[in-house]
C-alpha atoms as a PDB file:
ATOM      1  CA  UNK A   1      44.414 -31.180  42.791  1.00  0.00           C
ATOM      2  CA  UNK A   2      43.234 -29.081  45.556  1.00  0.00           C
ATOM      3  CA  UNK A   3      40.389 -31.129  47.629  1.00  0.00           C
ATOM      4  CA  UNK A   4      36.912 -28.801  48.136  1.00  0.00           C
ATOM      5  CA  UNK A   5      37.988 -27.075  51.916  1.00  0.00           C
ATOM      6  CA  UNK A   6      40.749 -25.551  50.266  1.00  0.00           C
ATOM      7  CA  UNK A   7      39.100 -24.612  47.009  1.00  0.00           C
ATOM      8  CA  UNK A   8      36.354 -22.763  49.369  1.00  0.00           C
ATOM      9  CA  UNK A   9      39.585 -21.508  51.681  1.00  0.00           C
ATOM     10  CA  UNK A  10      40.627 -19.822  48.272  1.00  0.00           C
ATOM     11  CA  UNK A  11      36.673 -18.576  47.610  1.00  0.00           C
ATOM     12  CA  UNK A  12      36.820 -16.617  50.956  1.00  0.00           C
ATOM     13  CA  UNK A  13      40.469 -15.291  50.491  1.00  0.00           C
ATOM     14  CA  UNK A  14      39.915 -13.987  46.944  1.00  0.00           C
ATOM     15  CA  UNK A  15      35.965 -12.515  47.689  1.00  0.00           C
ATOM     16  CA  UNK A  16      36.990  -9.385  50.080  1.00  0.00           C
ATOM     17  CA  UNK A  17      40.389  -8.806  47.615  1.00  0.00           C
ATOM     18  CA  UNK A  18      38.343  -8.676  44.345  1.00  0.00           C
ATOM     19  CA  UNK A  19      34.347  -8.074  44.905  1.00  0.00           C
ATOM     20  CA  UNK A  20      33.592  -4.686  43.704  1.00  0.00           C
ATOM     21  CA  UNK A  21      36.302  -4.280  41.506  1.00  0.00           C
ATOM     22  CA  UNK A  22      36.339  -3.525  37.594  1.00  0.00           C
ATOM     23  CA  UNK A  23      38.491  -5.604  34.846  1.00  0.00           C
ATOM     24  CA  UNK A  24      40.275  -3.053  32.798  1.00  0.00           C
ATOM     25  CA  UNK A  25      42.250  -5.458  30.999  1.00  0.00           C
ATOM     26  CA  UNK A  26      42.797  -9.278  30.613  1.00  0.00           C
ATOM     27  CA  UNK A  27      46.873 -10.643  29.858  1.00  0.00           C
ATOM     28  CA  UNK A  28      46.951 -13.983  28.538  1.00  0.00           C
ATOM     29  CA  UNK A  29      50.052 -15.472  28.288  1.00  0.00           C
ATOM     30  CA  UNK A  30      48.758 -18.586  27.521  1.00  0.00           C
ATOM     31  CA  UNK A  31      46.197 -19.123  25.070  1.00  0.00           C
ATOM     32  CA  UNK A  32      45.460 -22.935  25.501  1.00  0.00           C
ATOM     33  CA  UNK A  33      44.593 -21.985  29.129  1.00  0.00           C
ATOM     34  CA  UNK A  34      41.031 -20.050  27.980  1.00  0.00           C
ATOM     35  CA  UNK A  35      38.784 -22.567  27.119  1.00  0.00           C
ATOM     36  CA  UNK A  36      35.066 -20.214  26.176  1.00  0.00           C
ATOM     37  CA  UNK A  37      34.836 -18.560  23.816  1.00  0.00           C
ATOM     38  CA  UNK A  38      37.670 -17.711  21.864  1.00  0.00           C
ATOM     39  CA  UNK A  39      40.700 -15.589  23.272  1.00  0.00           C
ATOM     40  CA  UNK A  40      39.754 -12.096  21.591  1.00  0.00           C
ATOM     41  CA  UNK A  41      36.039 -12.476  22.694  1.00  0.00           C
ATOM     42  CA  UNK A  42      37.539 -13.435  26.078  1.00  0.00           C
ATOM     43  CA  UNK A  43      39.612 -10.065  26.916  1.00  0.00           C
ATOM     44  CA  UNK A  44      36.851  -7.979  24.864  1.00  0.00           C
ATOM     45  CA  UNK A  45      33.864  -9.369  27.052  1.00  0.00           C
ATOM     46  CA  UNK A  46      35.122  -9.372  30.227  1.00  0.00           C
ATOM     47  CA  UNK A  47      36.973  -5.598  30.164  1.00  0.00           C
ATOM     48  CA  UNK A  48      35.184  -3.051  32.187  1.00  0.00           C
ATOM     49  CA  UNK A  49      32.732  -6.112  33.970  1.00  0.00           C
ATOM     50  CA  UNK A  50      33.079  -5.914  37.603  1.00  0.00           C
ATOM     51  CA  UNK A  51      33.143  -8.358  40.245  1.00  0.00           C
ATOM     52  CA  UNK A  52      29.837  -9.006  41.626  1.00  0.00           C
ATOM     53  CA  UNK A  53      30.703 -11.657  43.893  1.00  0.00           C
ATOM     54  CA  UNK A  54      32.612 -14.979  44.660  1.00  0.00           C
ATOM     55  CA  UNK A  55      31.526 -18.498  45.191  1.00  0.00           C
ATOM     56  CA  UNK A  56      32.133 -22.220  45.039  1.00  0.00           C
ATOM     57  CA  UNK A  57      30.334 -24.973  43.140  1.00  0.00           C
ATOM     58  CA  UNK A  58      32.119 -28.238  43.693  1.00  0.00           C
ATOM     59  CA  UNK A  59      35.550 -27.803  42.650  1.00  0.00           C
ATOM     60  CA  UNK A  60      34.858 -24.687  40.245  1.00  0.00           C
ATOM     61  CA  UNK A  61      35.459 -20.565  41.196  1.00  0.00           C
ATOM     62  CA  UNK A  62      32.564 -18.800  40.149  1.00  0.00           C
ATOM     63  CA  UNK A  63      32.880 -14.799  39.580  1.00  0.00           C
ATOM     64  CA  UNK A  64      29.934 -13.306  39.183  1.00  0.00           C
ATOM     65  CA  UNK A  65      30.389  -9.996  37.304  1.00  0.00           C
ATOM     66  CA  UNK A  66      27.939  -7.136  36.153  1.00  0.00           C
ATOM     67  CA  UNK A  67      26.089  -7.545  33.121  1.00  0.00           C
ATOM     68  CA  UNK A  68      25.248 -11.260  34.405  1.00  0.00           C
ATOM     69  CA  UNK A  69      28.775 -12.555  32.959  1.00  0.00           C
ATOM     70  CA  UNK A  70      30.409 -15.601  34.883  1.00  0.00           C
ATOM     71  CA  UNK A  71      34.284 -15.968  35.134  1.00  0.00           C
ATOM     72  CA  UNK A  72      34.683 -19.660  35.768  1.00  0.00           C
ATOM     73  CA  UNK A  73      37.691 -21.068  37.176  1.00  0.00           C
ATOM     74  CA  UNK A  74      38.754 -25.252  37.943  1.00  0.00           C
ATOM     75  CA  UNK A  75      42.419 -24.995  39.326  1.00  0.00           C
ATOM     76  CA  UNK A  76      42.540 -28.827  37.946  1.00  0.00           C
ATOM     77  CA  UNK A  77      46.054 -30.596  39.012  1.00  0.00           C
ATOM     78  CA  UNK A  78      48.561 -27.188  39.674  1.00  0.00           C
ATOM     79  CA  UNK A  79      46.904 -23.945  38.989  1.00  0.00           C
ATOM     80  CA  UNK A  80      46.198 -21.244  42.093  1.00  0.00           C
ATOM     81  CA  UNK A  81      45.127 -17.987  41.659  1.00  0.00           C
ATOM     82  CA  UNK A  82      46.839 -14.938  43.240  1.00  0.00           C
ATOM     83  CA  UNK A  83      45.954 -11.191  44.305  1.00  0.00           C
ATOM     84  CA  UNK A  84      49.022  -8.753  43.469  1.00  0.00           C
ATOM     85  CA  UNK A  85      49.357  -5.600  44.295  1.00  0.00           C
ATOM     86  CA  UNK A  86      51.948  -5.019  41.870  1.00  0.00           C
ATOM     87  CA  UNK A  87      52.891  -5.820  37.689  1.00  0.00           C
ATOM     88  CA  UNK A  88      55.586  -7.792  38.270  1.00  0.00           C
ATOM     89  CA  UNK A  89      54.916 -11.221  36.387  1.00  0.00           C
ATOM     90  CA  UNK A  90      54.833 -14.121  38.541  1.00  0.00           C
ATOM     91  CA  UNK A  91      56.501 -17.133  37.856  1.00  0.00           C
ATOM     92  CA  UNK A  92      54.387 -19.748  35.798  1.00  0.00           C
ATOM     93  CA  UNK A  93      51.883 -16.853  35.247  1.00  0.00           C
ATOM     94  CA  UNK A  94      49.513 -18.005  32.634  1.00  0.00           C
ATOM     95  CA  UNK A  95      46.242 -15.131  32.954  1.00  0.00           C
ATOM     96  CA  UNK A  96      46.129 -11.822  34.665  1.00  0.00           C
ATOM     97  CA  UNK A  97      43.579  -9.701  35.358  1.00  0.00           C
ATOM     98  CA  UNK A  98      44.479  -6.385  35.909  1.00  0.00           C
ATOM     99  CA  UNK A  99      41.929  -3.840  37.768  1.00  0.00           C
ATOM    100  CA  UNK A 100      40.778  -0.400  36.920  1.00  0.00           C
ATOM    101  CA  UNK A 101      41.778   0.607  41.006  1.00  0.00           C
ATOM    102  CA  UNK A 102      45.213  -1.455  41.087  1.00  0.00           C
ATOM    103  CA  UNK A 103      45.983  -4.651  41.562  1.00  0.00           C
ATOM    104  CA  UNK A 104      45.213  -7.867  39.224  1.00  0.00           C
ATOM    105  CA  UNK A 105      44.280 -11.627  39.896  1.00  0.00           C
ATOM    106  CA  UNK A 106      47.008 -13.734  38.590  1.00  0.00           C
ATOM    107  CA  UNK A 107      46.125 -17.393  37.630  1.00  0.00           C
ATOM    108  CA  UNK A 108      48.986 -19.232  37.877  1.00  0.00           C
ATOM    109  CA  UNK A 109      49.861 -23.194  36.306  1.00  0.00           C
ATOM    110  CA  UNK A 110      52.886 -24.891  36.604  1.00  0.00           C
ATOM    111  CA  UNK A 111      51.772 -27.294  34.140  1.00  0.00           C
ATOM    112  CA  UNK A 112      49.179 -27.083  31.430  1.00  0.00           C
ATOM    113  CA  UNK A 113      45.993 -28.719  32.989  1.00  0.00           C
ATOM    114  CA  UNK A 114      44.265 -25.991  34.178  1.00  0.00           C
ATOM    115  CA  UNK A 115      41.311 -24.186  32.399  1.00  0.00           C
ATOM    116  CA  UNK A 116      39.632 -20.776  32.206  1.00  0.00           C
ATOM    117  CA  UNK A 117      36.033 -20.989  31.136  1.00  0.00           C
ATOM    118  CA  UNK A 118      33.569 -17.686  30.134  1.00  0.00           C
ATOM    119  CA  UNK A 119      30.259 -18.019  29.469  1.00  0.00           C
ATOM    120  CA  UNK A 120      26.929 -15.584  29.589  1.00  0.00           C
ATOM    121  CA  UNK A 121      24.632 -16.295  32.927  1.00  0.00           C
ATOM    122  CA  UNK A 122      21.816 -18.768  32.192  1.00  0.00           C
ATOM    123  CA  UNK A 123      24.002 -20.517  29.605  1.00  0.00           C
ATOM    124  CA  UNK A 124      25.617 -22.748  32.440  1.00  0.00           C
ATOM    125  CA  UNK A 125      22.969 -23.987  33.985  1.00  0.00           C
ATOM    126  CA  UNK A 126      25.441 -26.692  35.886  1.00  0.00           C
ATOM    127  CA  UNK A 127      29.006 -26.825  36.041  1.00  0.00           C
END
């Protein structure tokens, strides 16, 4: 489980590679991995949002996108996320999202105890 300096190591990394940058699609290959709300409302809500900004709270990724929508991420025991430049799929890729400019975040798991979590601003008042 990655320990809080390198959870906020991966914060900084990710925040100049995908602030300002649109979802146009969402590519689950794992369902199990989205836990809020359902998969459908997952890729329908969070197409065309765009990343607002990046931050940390404890050991959770918050994306803050337009519309006040939060992305929330806990790598838990194996996940990492990735910036590609490219559609190859990665090894162990379990979520991709794919922007409107090029590139896509890739959340990747080795094993299954990692979690995805959506949910509207001001509905997550702690995480």
């Amino acid at each position: 489980m990655p320990e809080l300096p390198e959870v906020e190591t991966i914060c900084r990394q990710l925040g100049p590679l995908v602030t300002k940058r649109v979802i146009e699609d969402v590519v689950i290959q794992r369902q199990d991995i989205v836990g809020f709300p359902d998969v459908r409302r997952f890729k329908s809500e969070l197409s065309g949002k765009r990343v607002e900004k990046i931050e940390r709270q404890g050991k959770y990724l918050i994306f803050k996108l337009s519309q006040s929508f939060l992305l929330i991420v806990h790598l838990r025991l194996s996940g990492h996320l990735r910036f590609v430049n490219d559609g190859a799929r990665l090894k162990y890729e379990r979520i991709r999202f794919i922007f409107k400019d090029g590139g896509a975040l890739v959340f990747m798991n080795q094993g299954c105890l990692a979690g995805h979590i959506w949910s509207k601003m001001g509905s997550c008042r702690r995480v």
